[in-house]
N, C-alpha and C. Protein backbone atom coordinates (compact mmCIF):
# COMPACT_ATOMS: atom_id res chain seq x y z
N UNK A 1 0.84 -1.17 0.00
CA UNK A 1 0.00 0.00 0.00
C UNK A 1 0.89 1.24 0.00
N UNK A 2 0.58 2.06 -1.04
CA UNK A 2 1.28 3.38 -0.56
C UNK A 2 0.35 4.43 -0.75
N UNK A 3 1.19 4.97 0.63
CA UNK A 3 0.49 6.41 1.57
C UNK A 3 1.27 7.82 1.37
N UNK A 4 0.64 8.80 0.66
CA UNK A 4 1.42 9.67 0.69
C UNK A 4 1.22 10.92 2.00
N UNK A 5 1.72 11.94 2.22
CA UNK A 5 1.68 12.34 2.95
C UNK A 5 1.59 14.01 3.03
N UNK A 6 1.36 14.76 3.62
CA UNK A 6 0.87 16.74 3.19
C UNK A 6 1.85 17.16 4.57
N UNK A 7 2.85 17.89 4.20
CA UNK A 7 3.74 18.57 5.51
C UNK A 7 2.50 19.37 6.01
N UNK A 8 2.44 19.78 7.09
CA UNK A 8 1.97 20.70 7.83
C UNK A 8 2.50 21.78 9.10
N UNK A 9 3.21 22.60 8.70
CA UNK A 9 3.79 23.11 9.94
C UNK A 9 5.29 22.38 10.20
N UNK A 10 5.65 21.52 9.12
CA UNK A 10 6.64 20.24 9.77
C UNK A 10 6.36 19.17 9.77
N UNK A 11 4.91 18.87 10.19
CA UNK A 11 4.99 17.67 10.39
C UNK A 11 3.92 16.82 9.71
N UNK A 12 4.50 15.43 9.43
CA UNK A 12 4.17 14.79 8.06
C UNK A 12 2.69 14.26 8.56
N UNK A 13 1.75 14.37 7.90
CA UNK A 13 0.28 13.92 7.97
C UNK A 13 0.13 13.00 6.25
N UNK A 14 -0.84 11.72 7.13
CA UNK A 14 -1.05 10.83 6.27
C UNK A 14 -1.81 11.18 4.96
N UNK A 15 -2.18 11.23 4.14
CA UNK A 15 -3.46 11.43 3.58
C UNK A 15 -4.08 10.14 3.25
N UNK A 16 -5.36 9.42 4.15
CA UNK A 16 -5.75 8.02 3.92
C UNK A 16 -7.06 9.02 3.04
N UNK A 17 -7.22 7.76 1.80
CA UNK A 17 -8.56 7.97 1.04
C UNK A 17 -9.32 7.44 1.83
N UNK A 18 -10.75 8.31 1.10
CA UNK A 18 -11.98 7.90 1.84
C UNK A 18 -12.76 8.37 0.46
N UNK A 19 -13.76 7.62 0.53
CA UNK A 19 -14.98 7.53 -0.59
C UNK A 19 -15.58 9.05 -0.54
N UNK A 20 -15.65 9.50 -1.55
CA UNK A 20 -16.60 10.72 -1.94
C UNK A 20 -17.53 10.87 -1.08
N UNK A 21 -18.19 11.82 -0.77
CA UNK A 21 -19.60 11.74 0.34
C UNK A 21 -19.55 10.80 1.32
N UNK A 22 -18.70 10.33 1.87
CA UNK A 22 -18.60 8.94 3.01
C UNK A 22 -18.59 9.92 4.23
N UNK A 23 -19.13 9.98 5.16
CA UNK A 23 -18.92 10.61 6.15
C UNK A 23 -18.64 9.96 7.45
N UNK A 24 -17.73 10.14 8.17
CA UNK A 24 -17.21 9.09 9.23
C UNK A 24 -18.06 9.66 10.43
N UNK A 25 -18.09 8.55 11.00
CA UNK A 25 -18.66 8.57 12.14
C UNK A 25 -18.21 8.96 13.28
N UNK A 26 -18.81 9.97 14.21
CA UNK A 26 -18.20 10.56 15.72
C UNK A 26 -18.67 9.63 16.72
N UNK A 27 -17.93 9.50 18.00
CA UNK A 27 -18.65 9.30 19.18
C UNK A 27 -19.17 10.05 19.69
N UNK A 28 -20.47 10.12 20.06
CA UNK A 28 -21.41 10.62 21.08
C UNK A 28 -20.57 10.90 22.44
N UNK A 29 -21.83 11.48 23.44
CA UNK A 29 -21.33 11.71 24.82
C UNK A 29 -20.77 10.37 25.52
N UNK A 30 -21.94 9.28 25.36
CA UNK A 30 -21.13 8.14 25.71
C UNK A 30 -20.03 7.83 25.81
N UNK A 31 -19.91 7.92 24.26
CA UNK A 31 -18.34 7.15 23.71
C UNK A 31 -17.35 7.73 24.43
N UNK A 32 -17.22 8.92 24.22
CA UNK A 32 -16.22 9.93 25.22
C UNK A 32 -16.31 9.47 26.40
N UNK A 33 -17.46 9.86 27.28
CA UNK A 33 -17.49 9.01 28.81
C UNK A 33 -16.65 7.51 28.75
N UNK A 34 -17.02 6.97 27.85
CA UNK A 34 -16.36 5.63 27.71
C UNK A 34 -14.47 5.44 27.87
N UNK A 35 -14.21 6.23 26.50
CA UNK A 35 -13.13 6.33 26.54
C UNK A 35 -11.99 7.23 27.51
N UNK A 36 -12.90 7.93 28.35
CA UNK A 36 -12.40 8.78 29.66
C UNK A 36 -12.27 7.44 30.78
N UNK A 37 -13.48 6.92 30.95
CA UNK A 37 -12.89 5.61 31.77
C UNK A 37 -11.79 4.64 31.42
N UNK A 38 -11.68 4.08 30.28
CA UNK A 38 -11.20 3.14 30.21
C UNK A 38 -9.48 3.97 29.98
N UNK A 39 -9.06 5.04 29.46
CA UNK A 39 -8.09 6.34 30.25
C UNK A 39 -7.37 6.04 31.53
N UNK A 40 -8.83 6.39 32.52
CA UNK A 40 -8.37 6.10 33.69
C UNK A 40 -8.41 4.78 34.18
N UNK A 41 -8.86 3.89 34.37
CA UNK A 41 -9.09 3.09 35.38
C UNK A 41 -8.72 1.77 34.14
N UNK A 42 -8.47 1.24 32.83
CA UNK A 42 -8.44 0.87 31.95
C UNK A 42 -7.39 0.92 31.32
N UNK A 43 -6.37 1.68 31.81
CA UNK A 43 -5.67 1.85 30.81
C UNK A 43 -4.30 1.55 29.87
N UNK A 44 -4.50 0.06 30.07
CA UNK A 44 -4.06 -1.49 29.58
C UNK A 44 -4.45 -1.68 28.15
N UNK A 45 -6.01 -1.90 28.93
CA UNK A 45 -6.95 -2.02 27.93
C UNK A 45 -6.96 -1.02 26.43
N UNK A 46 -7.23 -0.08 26.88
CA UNK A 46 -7.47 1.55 26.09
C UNK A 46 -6.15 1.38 25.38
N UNK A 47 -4.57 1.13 25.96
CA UNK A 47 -3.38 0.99 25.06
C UNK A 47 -3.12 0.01 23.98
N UNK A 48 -3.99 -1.07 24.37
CA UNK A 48 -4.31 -1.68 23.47
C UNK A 48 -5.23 -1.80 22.10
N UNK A 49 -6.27 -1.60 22.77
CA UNK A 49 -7.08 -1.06 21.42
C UNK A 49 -6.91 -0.19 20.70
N UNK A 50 -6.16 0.74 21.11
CA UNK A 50 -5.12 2.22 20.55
C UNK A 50 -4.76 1.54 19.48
N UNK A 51 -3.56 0.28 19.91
CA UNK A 51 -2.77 -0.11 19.11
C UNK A 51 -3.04 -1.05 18.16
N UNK A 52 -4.38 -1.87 18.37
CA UNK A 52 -5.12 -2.22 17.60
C UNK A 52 -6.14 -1.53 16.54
N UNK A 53 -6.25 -0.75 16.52
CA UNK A 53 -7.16 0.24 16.17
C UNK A 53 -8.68 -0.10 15.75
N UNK A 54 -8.99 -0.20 17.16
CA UNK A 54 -10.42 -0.85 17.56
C UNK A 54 -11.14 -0.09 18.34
N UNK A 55 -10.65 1.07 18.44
CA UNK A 55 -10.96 2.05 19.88
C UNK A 55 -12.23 2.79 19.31
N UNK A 56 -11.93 3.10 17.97
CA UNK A 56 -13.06 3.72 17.13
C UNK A 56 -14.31 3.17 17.08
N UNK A 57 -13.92 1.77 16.64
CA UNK A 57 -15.32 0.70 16.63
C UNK A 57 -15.76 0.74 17.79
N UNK A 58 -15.16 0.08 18.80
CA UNK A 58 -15.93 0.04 20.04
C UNK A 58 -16.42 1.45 20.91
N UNK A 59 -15.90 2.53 20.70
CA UNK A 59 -16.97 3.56 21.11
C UNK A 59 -18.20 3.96 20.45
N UNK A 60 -17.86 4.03 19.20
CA UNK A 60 -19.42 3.68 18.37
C UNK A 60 -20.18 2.87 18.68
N UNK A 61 -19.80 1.67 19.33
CA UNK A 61 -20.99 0.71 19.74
C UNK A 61 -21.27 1.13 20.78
N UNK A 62 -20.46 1.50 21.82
CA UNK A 62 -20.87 1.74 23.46
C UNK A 62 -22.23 2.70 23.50
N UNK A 63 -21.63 4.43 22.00
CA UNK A 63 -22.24 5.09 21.97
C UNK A 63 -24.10 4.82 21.37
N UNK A 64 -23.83 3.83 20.79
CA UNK A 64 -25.05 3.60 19.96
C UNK A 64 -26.00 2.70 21.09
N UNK A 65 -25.70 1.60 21.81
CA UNK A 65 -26.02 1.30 22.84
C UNK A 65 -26.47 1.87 23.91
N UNK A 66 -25.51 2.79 24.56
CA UNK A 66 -26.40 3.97 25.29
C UNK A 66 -27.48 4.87 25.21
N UNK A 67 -27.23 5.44 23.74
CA UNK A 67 -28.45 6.41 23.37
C UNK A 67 -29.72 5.50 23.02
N UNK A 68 -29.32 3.92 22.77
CA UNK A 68 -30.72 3.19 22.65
C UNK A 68 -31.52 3.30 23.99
N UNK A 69 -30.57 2.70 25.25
CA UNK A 69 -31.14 2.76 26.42
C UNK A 69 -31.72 3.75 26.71
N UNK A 70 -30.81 4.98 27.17
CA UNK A 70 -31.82 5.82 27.33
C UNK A 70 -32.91 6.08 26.38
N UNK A 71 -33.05 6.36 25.36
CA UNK A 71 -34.53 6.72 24.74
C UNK A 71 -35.07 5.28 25.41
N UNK A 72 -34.74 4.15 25.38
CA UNK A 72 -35.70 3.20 25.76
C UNK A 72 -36.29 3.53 27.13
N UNK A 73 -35.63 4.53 27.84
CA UNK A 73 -36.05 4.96 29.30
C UNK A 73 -36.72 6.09 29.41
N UNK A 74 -36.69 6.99 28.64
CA UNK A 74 -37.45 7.86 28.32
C UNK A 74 -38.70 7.73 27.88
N UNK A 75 -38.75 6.75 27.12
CA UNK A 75 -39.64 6.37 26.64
C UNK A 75 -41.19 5.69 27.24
N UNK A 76 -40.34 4.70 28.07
CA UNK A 76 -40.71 4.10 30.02
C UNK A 76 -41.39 5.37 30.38
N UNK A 77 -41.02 6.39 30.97
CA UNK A 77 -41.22 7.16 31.65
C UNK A 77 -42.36 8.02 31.32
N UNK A 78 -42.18 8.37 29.80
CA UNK A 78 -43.48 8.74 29.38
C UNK A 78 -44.69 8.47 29.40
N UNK A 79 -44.68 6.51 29.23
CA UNK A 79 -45.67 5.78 29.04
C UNK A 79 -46.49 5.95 30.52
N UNK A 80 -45.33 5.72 31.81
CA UNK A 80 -45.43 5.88 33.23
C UNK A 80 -46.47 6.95 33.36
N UNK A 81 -46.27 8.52 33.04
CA UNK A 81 -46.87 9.15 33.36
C UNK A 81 -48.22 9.54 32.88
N UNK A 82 -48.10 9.01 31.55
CA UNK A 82 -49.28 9.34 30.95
C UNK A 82 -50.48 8.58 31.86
N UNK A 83 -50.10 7.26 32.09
CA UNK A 83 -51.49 5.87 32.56
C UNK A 83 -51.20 6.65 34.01
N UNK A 84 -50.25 7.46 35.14
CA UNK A 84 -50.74 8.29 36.21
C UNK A 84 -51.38 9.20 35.81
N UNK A 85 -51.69 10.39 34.60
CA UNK A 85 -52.40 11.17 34.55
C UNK A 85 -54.13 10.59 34.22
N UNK A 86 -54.20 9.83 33.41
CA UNK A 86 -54.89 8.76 33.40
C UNK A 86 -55.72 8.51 34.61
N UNK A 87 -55.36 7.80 35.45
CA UNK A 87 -55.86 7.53 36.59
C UNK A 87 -56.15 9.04 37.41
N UNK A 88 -55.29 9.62 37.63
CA UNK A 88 -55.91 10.74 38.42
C UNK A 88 -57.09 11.47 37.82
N UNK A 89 -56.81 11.90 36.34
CA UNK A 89 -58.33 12.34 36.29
C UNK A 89 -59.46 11.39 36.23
């Protein structure tokens, strides 16, 4: 494979292709929370997946997982209050 590279300031940056209109994916608040733990208390783990370069994937999942839960709890909660308003009137 060859990678060329764009000086910047000095210092050499990769240029990896990426598909036209492909837009990469961020981590959410999660993911960050995620990767702040596994930082601290993790951080074996976190050097590893660094070096694997898996760190990306797996905060995307953590992140996508979390924001399911919660709306799935939000969601709970709504249902909750509506069948108490319900009953009270």
């Amino acid at each position: 494979m060859y990678i060329t590279y764009t000086n910047v300031n000095g210092y050499l940056i990769p240029n990896f292709p990426y598909k036209s209109g492909e837009q990469m994916e961020q981590p959410g608040k999660y993911g960050f929370l995620r990767r702040d733990y596994l930082k601290s208390h993790k951080n074996s783990l976190y050097q590893v997946m660094l070096l694997q370069d898996t760190i990306g994937e797996h905060l995307l999942e953590v992140d996508k997982v979390a924001r399911k839960a919660v709306q799935s709890f939000q969601d709970h909660l709504v249902r909750r209050k509506s069948r108490i308003v319900t009953v009270i009137q």
